[in-house]
C-alpha atoms as a PDB file:
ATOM      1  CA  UNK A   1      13.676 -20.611  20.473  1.00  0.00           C
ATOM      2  CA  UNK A   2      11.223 -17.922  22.200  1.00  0.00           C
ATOM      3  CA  UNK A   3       8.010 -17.264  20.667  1.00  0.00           C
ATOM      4  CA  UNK A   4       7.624 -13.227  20.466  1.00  0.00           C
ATOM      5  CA  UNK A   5       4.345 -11.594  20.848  1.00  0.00           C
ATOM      6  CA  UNK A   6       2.367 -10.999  17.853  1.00  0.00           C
ATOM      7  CA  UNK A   7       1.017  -7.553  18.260  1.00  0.00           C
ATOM      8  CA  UNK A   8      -0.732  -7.258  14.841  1.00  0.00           C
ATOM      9  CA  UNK A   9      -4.045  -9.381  14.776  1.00  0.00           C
ATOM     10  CA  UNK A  10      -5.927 -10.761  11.415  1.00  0.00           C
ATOM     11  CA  UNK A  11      -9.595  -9.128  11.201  1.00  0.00           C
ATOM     12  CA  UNK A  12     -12.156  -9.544   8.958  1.00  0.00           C
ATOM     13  CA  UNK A  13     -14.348  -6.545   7.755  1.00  0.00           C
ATOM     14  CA  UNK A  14     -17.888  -7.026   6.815  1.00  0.00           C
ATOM     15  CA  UNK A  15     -20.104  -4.925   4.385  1.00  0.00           C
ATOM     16  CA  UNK A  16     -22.909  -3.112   6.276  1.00  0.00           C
ATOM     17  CA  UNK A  17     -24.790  -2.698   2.659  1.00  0.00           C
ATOM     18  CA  UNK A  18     -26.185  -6.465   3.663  1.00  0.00           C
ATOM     19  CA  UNK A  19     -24.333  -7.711   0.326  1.00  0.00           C
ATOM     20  CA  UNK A  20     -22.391 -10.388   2.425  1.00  0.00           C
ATOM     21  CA  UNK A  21     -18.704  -8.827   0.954  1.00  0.00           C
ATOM     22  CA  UNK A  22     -15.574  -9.432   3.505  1.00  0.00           C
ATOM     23  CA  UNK A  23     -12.214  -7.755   3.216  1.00  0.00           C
ATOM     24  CA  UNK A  24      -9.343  -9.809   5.739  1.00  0.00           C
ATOM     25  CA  UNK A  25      -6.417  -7.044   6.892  1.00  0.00           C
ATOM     26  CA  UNK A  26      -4.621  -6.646   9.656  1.00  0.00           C
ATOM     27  CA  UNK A  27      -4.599  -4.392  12.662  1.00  0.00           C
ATOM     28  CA  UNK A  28      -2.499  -3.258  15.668  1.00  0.00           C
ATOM     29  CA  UNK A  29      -4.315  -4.067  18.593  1.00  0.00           C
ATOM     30  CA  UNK A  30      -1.990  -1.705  21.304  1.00  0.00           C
ATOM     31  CA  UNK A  31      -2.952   1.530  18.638  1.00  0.00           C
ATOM     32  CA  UNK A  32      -6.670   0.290  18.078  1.00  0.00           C
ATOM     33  CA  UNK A  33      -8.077  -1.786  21.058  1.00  0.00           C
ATOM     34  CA  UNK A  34     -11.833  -1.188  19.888  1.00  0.00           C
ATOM     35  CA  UNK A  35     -13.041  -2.498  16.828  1.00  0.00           C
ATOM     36  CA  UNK A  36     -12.468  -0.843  13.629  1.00  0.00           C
ATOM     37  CA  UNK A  37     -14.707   0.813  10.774  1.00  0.00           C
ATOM     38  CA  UNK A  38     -13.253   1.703   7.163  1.00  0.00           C
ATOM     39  CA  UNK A  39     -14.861   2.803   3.977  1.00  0.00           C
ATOM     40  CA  UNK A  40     -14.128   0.607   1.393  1.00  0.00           C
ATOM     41  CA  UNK A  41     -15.273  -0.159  -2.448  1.00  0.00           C
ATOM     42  CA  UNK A  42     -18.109  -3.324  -2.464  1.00  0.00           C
ATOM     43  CA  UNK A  43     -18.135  -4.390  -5.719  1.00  0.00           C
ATOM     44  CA  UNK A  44     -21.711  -6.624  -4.799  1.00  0.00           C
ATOM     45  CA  UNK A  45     -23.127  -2.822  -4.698  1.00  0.00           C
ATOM     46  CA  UNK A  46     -21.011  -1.617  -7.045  1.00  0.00           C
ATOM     47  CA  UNK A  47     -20.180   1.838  -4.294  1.00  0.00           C
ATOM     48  CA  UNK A  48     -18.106   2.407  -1.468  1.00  0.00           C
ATOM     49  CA  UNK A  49     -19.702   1.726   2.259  1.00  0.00           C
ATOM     50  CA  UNK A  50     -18.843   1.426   5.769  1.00  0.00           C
ATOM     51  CA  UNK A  51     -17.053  -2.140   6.690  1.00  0.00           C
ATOM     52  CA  UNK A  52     -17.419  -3.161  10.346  1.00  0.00           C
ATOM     53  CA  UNK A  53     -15.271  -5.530  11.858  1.00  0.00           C
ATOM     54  CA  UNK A  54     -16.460  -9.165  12.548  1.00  0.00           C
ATOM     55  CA  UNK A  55     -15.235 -11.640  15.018  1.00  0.00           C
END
């Protein structure tokens, strides 16, 4: 059987508030070669910041 190419890729997003708080998602990496930012809710900080992606 032939392996087929997995185009989406597991990240991990990181909390740039310094609380330590990761969100794991997925992303196409043909649409978005670079790395990602999102705004999302950390509930260590209890308010929605920026999330980075981490390696």
């Amino acid at each position: 059987m032939a392996k087929s190419k997995n185009v989406r890729q597991i990240i991990t997003l990181e909390s740039t508030a310094g609380t330590g708080y990761r969100y794991s998602t997925k992303k196409n990496k043909r649409n978005h070669p670079n790395r990602v930012e999102f705004k999302k809710y950390d509930p260590v900080a209890r308010k929605h910041v920026i999330f980075k992606e981490t390696k």
